[in-house]
PDB file of N, CA and C in Angstrom:
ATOM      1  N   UNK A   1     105.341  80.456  74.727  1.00  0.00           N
ATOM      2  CA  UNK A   1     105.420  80.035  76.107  1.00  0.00           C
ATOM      3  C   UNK A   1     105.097  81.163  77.090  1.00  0.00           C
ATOM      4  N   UNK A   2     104.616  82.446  76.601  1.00  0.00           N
ATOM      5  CA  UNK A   2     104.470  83.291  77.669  1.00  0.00           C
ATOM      6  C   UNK A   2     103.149  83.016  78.391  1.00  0.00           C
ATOM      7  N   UNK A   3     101.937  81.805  77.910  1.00  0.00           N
ATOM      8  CA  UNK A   3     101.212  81.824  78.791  1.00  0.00           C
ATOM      9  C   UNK A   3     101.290  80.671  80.207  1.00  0.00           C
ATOM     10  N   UNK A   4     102.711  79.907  79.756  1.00  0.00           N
ATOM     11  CA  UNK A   4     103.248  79.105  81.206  1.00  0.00           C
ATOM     12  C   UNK A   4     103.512  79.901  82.539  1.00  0.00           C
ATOM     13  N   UNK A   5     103.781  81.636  82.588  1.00  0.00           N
ATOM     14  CA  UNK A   5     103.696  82.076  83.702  1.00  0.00           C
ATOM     15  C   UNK A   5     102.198  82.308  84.399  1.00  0.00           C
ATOM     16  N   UNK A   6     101.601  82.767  83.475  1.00  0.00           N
ATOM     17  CA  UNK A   6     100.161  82.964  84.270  1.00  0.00           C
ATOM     18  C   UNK A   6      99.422  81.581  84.838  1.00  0.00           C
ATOM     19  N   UNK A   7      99.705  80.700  84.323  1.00  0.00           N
ATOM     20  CA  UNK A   7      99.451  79.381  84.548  1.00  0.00           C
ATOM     21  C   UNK A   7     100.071  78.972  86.106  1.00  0.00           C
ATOM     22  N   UNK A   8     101.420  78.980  86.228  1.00  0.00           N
ATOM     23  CA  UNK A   8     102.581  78.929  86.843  1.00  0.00           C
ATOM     24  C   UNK A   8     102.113  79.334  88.376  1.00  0.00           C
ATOM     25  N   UNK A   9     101.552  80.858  87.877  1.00  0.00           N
ATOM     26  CA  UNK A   9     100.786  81.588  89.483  1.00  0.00           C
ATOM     27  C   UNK A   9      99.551  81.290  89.907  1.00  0.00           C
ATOM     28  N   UNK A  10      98.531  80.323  88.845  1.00  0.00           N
ATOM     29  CA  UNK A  10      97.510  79.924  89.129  1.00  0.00           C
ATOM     30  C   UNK A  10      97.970  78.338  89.662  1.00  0.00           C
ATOM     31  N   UNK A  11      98.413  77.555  89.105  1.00  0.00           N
ATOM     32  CA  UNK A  11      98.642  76.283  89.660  1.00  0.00           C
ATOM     33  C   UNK A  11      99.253  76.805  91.466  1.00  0.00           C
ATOM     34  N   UNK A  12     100.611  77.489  91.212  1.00  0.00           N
ATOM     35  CA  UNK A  12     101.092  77.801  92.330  1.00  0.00           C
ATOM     36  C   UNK A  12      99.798  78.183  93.757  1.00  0.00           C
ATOM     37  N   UNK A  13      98.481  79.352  93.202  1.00  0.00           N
ATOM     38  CA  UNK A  13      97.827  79.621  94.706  1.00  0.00           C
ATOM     39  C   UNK A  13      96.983  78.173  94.518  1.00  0.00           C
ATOM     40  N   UNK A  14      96.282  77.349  93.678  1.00  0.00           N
ATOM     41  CA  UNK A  14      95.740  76.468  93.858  1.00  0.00           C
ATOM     42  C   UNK A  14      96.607  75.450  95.102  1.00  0.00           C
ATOM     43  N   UNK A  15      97.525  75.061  94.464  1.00  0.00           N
ATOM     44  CA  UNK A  15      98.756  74.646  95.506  1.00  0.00           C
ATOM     45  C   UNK A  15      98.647  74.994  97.124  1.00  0.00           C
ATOM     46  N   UNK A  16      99.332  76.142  96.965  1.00  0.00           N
ATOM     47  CA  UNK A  16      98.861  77.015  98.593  1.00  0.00           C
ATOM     48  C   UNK A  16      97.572  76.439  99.149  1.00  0.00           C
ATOM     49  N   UNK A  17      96.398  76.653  98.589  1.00  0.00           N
ATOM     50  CA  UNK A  17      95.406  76.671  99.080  1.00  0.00           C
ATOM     51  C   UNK A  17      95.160  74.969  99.597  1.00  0.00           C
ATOM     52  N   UNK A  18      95.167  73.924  98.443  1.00  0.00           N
ATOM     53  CA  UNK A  18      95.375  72.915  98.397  1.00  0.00           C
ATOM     54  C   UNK A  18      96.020  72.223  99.995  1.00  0.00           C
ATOM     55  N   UNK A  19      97.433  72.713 100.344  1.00  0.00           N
ATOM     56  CA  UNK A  19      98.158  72.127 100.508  1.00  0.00           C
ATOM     57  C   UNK A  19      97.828  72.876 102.474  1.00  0.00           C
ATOM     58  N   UNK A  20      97.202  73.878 102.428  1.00  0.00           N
ATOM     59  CA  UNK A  20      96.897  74.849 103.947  1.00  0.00           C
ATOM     60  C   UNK A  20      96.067  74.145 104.073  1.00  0.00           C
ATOM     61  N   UNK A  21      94.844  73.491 103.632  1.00  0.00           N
ATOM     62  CA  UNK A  21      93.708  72.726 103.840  1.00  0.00           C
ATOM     63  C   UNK A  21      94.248  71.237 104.017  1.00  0.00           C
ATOM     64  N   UNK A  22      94.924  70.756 103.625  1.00  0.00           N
ATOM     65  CA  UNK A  22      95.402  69.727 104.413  1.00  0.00           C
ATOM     66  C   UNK A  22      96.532  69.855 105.650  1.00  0.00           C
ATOM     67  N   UNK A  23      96.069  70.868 105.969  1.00  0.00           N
ATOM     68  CA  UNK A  23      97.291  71.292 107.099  1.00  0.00           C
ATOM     69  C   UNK A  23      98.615  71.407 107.209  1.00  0.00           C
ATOM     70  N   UNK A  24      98.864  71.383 105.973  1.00  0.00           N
ATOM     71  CA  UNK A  24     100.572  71.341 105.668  1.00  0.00           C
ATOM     72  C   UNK A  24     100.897  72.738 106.758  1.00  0.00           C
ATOM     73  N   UNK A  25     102.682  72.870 107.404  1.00  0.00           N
ATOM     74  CA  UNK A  25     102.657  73.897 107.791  1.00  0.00           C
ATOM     75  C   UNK A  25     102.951  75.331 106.965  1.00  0.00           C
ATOM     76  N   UNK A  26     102.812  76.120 106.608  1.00  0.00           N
ATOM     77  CA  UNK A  26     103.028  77.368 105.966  1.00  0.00           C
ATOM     78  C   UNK A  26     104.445  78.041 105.554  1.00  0.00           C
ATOM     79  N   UNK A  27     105.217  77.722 106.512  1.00  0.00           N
ATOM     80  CA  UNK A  27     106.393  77.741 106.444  1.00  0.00           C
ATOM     81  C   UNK A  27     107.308  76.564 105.589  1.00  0.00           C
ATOM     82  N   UNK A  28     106.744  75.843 105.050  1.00  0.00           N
ATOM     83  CA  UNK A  28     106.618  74.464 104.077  1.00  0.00           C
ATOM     84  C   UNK A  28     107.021  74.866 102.609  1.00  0.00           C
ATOM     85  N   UNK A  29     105.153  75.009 102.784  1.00  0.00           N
ATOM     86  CA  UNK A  29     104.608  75.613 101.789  1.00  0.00           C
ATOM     87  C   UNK A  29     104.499  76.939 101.158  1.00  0.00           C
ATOM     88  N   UNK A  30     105.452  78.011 102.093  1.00  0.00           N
ATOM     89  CA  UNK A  30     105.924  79.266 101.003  1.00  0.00           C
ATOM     90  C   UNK A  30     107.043  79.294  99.903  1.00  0.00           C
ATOM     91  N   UNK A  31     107.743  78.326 100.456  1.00  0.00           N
ATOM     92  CA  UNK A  31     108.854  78.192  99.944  1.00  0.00           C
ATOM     93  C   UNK A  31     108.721  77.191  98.527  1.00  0.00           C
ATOM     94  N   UNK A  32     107.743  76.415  98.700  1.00  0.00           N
ATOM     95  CA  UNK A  32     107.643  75.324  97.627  1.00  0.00           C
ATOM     96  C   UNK A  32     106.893  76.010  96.327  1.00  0.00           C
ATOM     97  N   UNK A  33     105.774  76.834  97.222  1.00  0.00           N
ATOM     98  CA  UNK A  33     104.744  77.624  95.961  1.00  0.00           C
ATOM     99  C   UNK A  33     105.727  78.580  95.381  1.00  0.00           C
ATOM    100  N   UNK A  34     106.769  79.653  95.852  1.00  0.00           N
ATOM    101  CA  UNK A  34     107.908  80.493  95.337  1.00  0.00           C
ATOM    102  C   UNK A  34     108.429  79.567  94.538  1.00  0.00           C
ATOM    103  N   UNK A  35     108.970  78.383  94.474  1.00  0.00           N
ATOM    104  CA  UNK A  35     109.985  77.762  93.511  1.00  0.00           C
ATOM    105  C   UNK A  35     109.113  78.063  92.231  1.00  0.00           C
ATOM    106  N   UNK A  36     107.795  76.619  92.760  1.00  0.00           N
ATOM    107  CA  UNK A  36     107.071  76.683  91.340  1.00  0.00           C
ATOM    108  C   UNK A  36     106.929  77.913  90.322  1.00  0.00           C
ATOM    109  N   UNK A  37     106.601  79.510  90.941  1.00  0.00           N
ATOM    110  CA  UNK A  37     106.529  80.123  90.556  1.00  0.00           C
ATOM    111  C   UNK A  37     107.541  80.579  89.904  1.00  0.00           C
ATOM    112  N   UNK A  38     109.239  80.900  90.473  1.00  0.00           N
ATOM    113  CA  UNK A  38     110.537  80.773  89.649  1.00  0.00           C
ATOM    114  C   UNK A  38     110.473  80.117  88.572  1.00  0.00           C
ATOM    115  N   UNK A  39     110.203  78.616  88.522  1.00  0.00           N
ATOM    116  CA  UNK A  39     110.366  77.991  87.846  1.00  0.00           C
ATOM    117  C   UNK A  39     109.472  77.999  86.222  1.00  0.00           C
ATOM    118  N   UNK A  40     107.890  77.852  86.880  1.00  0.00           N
ATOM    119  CA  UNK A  40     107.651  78.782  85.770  1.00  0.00           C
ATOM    120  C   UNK A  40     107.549  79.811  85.019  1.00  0.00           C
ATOM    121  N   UNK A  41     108.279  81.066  85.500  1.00  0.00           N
ATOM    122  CA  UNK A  41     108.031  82.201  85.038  1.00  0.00           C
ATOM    123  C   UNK A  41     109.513  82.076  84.295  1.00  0.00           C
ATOM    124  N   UNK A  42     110.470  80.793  84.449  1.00  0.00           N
ATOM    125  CA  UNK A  42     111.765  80.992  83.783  1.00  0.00           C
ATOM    126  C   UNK A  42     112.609  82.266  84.390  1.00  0.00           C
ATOM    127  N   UNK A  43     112.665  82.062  85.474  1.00  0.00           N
ATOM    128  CA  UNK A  43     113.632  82.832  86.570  1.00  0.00           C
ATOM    129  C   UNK A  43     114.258  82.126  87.301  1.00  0.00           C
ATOM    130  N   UNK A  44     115.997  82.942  87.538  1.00  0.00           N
ATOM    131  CA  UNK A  44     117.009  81.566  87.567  1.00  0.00           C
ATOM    132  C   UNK A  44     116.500  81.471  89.463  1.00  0.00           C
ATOM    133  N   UNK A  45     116.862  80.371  89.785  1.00  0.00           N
ATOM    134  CA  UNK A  45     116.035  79.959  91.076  1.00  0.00           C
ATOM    135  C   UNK A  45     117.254  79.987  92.083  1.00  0.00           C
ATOM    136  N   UNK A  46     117.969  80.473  92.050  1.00  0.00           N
ATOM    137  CA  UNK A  46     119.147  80.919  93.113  1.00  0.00           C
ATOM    138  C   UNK A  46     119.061  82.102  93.324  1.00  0.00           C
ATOM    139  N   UNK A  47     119.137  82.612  92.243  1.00  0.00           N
ATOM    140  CA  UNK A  47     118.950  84.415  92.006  1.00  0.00           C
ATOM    141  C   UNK A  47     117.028  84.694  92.289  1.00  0.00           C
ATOM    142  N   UNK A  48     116.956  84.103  91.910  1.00  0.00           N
ATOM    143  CA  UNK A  48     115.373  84.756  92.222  1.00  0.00           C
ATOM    144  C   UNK A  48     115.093  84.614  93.781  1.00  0.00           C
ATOM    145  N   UNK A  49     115.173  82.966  94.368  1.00  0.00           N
ATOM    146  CA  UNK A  49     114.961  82.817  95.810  1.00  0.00           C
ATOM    147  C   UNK A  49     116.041  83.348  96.881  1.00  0.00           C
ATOM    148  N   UNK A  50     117.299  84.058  96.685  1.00  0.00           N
ATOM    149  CA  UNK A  50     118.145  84.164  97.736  1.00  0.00           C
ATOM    150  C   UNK A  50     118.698  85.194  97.726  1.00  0.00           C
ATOM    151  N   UNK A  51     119.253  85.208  95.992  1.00  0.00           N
ATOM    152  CA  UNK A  51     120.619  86.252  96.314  1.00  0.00           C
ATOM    153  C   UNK A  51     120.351  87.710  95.460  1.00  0.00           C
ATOM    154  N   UNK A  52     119.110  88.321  94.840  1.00  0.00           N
ATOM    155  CA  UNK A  52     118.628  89.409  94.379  1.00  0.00           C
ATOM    156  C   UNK A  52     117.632  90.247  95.276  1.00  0.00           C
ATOM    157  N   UNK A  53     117.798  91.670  95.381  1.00  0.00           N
ATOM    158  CA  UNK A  53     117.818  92.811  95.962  1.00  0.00           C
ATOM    159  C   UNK A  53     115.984  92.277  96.199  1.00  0.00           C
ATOM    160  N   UNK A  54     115.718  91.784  95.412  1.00  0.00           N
ATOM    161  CA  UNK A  54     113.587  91.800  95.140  1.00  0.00           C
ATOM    162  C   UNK A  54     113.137  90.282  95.209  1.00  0.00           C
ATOM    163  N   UNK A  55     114.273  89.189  96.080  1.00  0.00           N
ATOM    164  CA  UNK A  55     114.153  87.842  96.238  1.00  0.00           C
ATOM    165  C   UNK A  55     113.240  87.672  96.800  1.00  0.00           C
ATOM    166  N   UNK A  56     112.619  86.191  97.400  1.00  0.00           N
ATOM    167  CA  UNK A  56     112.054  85.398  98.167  1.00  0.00           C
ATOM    168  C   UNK A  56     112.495  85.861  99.345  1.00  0.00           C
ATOM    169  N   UNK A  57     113.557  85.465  99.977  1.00  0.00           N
ATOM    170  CA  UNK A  57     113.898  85.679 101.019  1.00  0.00           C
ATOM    171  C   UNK A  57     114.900  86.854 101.552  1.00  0.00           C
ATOM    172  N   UNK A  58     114.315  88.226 100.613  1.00  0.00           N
ATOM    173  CA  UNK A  58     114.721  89.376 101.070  1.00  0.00           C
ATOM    174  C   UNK A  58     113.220  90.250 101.457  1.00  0.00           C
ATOM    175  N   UNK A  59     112.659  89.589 100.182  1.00  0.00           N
ATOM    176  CA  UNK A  59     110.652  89.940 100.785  1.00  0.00           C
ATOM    177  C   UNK A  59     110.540  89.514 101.884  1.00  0.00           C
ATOM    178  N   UNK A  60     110.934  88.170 102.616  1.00  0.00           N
ATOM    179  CA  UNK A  60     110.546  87.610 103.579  1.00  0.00           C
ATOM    180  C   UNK A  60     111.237  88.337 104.922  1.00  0.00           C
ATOM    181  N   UNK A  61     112.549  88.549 104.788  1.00  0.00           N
ATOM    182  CA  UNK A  61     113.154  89.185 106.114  1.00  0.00           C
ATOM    183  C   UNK A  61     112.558  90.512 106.205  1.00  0.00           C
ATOM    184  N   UNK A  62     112.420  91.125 104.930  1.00  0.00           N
ATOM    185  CA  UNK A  62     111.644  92.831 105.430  1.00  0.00           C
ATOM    186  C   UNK A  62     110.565  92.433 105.919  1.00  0.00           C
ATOM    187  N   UNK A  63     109.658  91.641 105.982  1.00  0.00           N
ATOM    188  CA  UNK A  63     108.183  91.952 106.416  1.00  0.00           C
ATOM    189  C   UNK A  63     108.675  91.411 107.778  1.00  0.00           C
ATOM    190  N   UNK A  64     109.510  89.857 108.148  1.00  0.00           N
ATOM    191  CA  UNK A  64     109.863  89.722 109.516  1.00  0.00           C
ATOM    192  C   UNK A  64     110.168  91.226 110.411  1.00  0.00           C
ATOM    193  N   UNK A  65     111.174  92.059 109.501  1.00  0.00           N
ATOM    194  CA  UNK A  65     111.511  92.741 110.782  1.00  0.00           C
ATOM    195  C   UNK A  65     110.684  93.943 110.675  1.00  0.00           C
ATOM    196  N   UNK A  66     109.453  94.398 109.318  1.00  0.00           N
ATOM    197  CA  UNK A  66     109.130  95.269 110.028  1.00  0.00           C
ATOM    198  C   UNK A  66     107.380  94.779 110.818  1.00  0.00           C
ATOM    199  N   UNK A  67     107.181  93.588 110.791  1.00  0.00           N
ATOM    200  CA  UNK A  67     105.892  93.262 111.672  1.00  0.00           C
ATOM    201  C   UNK A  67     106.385  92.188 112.839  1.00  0.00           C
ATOM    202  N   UNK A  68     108.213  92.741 113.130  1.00  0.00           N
ATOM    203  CA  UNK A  68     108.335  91.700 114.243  1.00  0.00           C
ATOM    204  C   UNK A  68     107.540  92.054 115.682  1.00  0.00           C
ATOM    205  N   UNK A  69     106.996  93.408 115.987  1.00  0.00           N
ATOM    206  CA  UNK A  69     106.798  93.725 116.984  1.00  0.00           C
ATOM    207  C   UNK A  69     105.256  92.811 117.306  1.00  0.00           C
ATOM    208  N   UNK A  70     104.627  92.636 116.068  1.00  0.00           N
ATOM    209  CA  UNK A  70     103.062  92.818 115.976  1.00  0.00           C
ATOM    210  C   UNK A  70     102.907  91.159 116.055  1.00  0.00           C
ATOM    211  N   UNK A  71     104.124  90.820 115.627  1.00  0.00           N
ATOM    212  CA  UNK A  71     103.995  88.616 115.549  1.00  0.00           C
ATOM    213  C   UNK A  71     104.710  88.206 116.708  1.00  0.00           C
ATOM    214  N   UNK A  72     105.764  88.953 117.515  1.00  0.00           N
ATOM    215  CA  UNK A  72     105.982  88.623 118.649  1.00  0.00           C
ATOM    216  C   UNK A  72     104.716  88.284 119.909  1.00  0.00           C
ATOM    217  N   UNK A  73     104.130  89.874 119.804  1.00  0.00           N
ATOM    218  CA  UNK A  73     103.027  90.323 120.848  1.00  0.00           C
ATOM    219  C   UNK A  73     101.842  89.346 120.839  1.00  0.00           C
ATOM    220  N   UNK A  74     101.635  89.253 119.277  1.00  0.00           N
ATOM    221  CA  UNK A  74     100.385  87.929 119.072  1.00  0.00           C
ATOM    222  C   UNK A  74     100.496  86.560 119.755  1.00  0.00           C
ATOM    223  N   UNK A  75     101.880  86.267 119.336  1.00  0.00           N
ATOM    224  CA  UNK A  75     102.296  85.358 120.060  1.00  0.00           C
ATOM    225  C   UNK A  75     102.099  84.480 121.273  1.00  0.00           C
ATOM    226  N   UNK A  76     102.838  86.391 121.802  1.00  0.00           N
ATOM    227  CA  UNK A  76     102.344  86.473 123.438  1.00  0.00           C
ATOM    228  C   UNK A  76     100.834  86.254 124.029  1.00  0.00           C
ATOM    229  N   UNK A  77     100.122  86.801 123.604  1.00  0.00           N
ATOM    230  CA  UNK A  77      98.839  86.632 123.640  1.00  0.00           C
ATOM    231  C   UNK A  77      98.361  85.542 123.544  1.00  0.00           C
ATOM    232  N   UNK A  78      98.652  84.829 122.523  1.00  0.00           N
ATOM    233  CA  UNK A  78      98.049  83.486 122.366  1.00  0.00           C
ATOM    234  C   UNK A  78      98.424  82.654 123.442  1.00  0.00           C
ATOM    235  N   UNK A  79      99.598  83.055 123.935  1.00  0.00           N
ATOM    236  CA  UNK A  79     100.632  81.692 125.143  1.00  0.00           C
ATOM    237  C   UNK A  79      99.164  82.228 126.078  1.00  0.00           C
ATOM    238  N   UNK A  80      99.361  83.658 126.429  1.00  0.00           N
ATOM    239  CA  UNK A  80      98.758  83.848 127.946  1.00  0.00           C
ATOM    240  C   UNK A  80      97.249  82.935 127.659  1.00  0.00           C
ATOM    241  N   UNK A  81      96.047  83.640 126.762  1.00  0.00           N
ATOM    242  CA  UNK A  81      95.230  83.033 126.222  1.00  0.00           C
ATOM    243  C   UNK A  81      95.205  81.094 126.820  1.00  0.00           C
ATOM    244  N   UNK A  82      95.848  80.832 125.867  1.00  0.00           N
ATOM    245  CA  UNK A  82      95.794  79.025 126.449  1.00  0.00           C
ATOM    246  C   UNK A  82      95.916  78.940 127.624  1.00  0.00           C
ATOM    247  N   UNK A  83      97.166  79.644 128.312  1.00  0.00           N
ATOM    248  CA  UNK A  83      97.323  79.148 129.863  1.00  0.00           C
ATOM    249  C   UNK A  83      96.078  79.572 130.824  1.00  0.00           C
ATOM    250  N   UNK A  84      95.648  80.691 130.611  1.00  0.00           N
ATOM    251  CA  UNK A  84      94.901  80.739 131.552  1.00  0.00           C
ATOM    252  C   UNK A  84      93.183  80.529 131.152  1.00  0.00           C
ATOM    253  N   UNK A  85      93.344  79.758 129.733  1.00  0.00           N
ATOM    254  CA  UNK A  85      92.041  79.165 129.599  1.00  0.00           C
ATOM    255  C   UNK A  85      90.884  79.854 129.016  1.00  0.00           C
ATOM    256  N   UNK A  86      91.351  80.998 128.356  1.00  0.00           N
ATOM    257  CA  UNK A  86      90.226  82.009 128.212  1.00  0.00           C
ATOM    258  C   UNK A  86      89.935  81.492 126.606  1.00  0.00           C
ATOM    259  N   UNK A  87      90.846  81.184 126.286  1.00  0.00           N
ATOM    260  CA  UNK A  87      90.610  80.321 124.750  1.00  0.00           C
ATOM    261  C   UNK A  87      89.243  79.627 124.827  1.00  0.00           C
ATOM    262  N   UNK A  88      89.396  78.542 125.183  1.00  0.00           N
ATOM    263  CA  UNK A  88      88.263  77.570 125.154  1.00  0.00           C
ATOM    264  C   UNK A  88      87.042  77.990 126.492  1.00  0.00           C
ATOM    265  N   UNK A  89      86.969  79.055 126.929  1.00  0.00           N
ATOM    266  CA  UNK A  89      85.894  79.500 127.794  1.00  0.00           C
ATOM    267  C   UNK A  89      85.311  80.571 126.294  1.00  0.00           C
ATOM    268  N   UNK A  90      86.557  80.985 125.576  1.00  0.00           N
ATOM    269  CA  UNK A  90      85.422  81.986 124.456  1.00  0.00           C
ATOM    270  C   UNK A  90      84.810  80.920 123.937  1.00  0.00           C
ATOM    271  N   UNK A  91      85.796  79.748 122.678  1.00  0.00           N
ATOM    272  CA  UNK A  91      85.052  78.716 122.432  1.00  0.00           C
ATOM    273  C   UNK A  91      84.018  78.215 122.903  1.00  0.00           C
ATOM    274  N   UNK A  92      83.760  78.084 124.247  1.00  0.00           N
ATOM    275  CA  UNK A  92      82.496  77.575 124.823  1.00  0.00           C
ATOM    276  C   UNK A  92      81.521  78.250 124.284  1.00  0.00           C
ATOM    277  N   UNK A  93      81.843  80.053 125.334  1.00  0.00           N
ATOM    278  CA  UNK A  93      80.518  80.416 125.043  1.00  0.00           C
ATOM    279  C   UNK A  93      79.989  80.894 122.798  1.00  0.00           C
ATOM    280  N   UNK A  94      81.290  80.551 122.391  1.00  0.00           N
ATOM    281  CA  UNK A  94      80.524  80.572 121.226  1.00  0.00           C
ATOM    282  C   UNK A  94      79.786  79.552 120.692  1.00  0.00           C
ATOM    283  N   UNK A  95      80.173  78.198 121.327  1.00  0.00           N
ATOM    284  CA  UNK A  95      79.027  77.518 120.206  1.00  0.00           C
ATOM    285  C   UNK A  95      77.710  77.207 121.228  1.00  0.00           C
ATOM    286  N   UNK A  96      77.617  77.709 122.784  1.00  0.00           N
ATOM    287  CA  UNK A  96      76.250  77.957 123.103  1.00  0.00           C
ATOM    288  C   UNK A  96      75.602  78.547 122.154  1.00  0.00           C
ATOM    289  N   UNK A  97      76.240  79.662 121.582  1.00  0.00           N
ATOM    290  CA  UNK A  97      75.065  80.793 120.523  1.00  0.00           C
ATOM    291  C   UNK A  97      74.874  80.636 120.079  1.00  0.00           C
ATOM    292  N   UNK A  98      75.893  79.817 118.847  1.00  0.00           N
ATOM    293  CA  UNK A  98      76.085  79.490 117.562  1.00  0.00           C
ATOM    294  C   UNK A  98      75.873  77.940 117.449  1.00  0.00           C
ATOM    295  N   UNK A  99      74.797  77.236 117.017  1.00  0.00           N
ATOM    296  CA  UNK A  99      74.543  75.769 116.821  1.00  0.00           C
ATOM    297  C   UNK A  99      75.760  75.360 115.843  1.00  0.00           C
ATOM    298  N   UNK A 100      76.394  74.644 116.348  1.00  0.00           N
ATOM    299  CA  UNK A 100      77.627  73.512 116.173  1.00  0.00           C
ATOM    300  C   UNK A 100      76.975  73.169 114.667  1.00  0.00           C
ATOM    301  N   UNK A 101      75.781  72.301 114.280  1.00  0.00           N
ATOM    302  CA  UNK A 101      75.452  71.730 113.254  1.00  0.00           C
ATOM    303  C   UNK A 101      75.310  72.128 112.161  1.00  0.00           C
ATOM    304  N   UNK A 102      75.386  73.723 112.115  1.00  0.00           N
ATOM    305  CA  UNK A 102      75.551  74.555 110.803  1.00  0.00           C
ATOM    306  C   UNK A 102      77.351  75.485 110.678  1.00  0.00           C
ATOM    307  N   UNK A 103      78.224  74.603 110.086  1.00  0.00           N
ATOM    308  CA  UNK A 103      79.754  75.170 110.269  1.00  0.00           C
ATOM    309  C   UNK A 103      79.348  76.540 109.101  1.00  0.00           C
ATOM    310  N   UNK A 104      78.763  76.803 108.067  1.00  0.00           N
ATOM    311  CA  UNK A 104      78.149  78.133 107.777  1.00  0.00           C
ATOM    312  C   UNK A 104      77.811  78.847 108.886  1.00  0.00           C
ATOM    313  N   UNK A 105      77.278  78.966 109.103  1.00  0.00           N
ATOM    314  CA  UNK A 105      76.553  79.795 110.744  1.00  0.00           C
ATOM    315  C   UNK A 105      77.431  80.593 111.351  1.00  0.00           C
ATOM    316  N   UNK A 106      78.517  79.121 111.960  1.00  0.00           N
ATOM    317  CA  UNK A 106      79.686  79.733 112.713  1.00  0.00           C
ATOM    318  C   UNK A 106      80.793  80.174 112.300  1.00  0.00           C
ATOM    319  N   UNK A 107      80.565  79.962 110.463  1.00  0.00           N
ATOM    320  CA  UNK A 107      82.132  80.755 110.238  1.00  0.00           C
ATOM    321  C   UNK A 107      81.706  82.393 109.736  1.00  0.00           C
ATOM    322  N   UNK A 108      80.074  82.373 109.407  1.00  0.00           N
ATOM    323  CA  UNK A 108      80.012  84.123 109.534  1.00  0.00           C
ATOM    324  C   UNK A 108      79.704  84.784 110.954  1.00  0.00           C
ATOM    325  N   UNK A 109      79.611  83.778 111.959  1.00  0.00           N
ATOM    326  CA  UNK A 109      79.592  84.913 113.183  1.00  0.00           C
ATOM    327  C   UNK A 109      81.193  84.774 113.510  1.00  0.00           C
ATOM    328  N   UNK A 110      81.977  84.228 113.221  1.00  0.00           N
ATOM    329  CA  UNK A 110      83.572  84.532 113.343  1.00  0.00           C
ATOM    330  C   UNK A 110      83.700  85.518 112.578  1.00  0.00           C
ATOM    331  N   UNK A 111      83.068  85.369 111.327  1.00  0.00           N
ATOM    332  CA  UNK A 111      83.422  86.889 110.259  1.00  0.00           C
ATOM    333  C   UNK A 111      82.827  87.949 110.881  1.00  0.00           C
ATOM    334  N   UNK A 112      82.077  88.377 111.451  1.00  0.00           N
ATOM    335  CA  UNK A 112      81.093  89.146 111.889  1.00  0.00           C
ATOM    336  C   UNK A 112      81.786  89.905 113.368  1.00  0.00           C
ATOM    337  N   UNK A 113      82.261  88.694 114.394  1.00  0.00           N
ATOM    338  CA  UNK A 113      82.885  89.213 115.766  1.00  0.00           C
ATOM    339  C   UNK A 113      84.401  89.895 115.181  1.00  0.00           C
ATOM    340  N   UNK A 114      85.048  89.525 113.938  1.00  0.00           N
ATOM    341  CA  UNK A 114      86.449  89.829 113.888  1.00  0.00           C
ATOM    342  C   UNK A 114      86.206  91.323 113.367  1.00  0.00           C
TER     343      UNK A 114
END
């Protein structure tokens, strides 16, 4: 049975991926792909997701507090962004440049401007 974990982490990102493309929200779906993965790797799922030093949700609070400054600020940005419209004035002027009818096109000049 040791090849049910490698399996376990492949079903699991198929999952993720699967489940972000139908728009599930993320916050959903971290928690569901972590079980599967407990579950198949045969790790007890209390202790693995909560209450051990190298858990789910001890990974999860360290990265909250040490990129809280950087997901707050984004945040912020995004609010101001919508309100004052600069969102969909970039949107505009990108698909003047970028022809709408090739979604290739426009997802390497997104790769390209980032």
């Amino acid at each position: 049975m040791e090849w049910l974990g490698p399996i376990g982490i492949f079903i699991a990102l198929a999952l993720l991926v699967v489940l972000a493309m139908r728009a599930y929200n993320i916050l959903v779906i971290a928690p569901v792909v972590a079980i599967v993965i407990l579950l198949t790797n045969k790790m007890p799922l209390i202790n693995g997701f909560f209450t051990a030093p190298d858990s789910y949700m001890a990974g999860l609070g360290s990265f909250i507090t040490k990129f809280f400054i950087v997901l707050l600020l984004g945040a912020i940005l995004g609010k101001y962004m919508e309100d004052s419209g600069a969102a969909k004035s970039i949107a505009k002027s990108l698909m003047k440049h970028v022809k709408p009818d090739n979604p290739y096109r426009m997802l390497v000049f997104l790769m390209v401007i980032n």
